[in-house]
C-alpha atoms as a PDB file:
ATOM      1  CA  UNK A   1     -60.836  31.494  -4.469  1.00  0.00           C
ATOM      2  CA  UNK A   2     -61.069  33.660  -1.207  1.00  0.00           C
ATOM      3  CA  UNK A   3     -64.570  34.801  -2.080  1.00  0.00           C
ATOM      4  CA  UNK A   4     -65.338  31.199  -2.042  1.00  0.00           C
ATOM      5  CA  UNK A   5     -63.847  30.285   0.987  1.00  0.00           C
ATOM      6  CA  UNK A   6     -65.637  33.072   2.431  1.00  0.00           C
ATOM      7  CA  UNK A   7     -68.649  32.424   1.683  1.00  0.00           C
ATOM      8  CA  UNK A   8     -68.040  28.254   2.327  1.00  0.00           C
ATOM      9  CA  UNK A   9     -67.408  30.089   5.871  1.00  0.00           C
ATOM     10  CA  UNK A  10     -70.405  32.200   6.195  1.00  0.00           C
ATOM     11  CA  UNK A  11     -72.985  29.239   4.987  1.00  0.00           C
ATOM     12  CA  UNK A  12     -71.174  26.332   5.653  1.00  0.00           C
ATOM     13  CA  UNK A  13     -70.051  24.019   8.464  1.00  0.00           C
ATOM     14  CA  UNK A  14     -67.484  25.250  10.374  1.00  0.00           C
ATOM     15  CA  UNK A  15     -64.294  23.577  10.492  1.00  0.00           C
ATOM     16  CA  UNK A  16     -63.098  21.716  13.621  1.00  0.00           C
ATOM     17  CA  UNK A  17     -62.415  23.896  16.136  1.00  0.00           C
ATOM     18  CA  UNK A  18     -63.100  26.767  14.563  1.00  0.00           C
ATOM     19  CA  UNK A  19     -62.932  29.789  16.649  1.00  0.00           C
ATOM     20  CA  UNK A  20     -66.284  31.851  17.887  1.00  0.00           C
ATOM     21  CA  UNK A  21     -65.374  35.667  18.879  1.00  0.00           C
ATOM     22  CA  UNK A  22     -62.150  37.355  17.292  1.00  0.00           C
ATOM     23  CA  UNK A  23     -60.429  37.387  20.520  1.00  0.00           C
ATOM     24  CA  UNK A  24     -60.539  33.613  20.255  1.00  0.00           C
ATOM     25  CA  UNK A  25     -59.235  33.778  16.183  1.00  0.00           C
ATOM     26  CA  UNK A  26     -56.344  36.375  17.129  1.00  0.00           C
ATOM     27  CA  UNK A  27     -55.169  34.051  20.331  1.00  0.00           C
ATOM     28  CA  UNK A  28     -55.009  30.613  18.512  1.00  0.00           C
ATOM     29  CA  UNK A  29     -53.280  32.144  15.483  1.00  0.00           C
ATOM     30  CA  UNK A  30     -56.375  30.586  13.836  1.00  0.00           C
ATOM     31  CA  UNK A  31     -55.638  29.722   9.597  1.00  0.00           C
ATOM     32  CA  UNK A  32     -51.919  30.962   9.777  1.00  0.00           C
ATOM     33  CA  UNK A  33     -50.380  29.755   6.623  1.00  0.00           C
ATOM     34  CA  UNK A  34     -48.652  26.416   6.505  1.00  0.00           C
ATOM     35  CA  UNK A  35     -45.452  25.413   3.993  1.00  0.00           C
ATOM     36  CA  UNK A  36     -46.893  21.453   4.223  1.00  0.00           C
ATOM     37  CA  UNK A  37     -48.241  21.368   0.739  1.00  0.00           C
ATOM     38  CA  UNK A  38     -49.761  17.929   1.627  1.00  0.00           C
ATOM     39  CA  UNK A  39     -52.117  19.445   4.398  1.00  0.00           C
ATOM     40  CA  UNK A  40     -53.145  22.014   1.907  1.00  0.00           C
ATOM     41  CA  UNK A  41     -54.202  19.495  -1.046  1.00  0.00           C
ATOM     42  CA  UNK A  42     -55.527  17.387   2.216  1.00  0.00           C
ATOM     43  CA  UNK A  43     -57.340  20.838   2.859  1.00  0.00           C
ATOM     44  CA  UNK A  44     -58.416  21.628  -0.223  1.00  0.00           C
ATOM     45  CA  UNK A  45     -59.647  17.653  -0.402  1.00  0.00           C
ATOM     46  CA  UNK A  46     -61.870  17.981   2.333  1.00  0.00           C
ATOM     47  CA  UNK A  47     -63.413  21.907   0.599  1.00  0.00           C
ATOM     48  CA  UNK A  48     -62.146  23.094   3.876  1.00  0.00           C
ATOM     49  CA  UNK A  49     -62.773  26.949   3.593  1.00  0.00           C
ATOM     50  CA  UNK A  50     -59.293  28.041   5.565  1.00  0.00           C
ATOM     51  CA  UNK A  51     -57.538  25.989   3.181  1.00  0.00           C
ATOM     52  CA  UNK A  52     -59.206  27.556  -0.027  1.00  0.00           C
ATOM     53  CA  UNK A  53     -58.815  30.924   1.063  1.00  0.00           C
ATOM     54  CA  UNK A  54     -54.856  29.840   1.637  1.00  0.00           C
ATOM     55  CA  UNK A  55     -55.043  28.721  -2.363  1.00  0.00           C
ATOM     56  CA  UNK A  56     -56.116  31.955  -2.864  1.00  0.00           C
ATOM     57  CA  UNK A  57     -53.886  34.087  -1.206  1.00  0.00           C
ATOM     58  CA  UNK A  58     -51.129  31.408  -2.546  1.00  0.00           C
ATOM     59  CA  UNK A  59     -52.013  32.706  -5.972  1.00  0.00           C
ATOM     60  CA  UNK A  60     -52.369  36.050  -5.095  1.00  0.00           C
ATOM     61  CA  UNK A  61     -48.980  36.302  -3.973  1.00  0.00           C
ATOM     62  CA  UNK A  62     -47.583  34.186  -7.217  1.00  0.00           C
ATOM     63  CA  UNK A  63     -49.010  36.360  -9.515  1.00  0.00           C
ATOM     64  CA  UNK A  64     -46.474  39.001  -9.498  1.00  0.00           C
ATOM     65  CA  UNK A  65     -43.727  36.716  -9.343  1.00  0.00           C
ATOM     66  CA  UNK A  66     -44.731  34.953 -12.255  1.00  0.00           C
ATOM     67  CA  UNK A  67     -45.206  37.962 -14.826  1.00  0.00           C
ATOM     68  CA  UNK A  68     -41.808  39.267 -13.757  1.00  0.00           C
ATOM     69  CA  UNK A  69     -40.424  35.867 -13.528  1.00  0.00           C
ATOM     70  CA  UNK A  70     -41.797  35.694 -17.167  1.00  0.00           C
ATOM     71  CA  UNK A  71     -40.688  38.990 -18.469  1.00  0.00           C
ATOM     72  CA  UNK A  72     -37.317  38.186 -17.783  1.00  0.00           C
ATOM     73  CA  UNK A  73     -37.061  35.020 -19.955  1.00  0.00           C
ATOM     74  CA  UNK A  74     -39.085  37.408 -23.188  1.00  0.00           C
ATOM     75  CA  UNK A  75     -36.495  40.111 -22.560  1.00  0.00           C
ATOM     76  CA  UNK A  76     -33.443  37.705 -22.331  1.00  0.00           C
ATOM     77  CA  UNK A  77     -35.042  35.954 -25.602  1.00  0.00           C
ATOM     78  CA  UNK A  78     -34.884  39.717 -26.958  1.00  0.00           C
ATOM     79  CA  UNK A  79     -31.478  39.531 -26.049  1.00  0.00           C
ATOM     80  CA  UNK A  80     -31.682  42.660 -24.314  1.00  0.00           C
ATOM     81  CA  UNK A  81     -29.427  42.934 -21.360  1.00  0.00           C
ATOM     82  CA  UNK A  82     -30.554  46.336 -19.817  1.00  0.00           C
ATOM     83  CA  UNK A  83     -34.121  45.073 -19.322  1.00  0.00           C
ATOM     84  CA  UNK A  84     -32.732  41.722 -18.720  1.00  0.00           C
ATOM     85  CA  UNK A  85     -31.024  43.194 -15.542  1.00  0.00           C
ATOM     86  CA  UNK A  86     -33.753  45.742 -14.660  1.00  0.00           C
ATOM     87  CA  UNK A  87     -36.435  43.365 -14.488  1.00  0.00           C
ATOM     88  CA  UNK A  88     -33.749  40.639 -12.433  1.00  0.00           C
ATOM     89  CA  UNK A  89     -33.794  43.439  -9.795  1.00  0.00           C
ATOM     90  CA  UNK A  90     -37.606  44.293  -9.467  1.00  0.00           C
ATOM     91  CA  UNK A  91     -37.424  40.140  -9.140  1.00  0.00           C
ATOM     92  CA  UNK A  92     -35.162  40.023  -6.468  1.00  0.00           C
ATOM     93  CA  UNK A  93     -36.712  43.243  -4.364  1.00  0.00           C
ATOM     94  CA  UNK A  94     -40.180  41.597  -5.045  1.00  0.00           C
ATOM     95  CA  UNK A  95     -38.739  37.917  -3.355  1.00  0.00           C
ATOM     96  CA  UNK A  96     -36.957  40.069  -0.541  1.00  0.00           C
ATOM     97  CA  UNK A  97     -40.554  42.140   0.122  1.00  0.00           C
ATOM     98  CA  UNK A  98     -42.389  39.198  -0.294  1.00  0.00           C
ATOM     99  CA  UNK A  99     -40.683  36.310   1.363  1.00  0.00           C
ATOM    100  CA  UNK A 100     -38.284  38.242   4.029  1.00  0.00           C
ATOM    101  CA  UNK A 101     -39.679  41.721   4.737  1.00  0.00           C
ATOM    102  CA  UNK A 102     -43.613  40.154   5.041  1.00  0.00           C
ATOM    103  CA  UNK A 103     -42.498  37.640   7.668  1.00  0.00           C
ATOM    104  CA  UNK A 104     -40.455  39.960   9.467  1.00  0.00           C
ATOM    105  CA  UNK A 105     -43.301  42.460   9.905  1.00  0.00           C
ATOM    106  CA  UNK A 106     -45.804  40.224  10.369  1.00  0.00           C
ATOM    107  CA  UNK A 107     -44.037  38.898  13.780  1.00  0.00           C
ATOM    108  CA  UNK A 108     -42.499  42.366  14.885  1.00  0.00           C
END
């Protein structure tokens, strides 16, 4: 999905105001993430390549979360309470990394 919205970049149309030098893409905060899940499918809609390269790194990031998330549930079907708990806790530090730790770095 990135590679595509890469290249959509490179050989396509660019978006509406999309920004010329890197000085101009670092100032506007250019293709920051958004939590409005209707101006990504409205993104997405329109094969807008910021918004595909968003899916992408949306995936990216849910990924790991998922095959943790899913190990869980196998090892409490196994009924198996250390690895139950284990894999809770690489859950929870992966959601703290990902969703408090990221943010704060990213505007310190």
């Amino acid at each position: 999905m990135i590679a595509i919205g890469v290249v959509l970049i490179l050989v396509g149309d660019h978006p509406a105001n999309f920004p010329s030098t890197i000085e101009q893409l670092v100032s506007l905060n250019y293709g920051r993430p958004t939590a409005n899940l209707l101006a990504l499918g409205s993104g997405l809609g329109s094969l807008n390549p910021i918004y595909i390269i968003e899916l992408g790194l949306l995936i990216l990031l849910a990924t790991p979360i998922v095959r943790v998330g899913m190990s869980v549930v196998l090892f409490a079907v196994e009924k198996d309470k250390i690895y139950v708990g284990l894999t809770l806790f690489v859950l929870v530090v992966l959601q703290v990394a990902i969703f408090i730790d990221g943010p704060y770095e990213a505007v310190s």
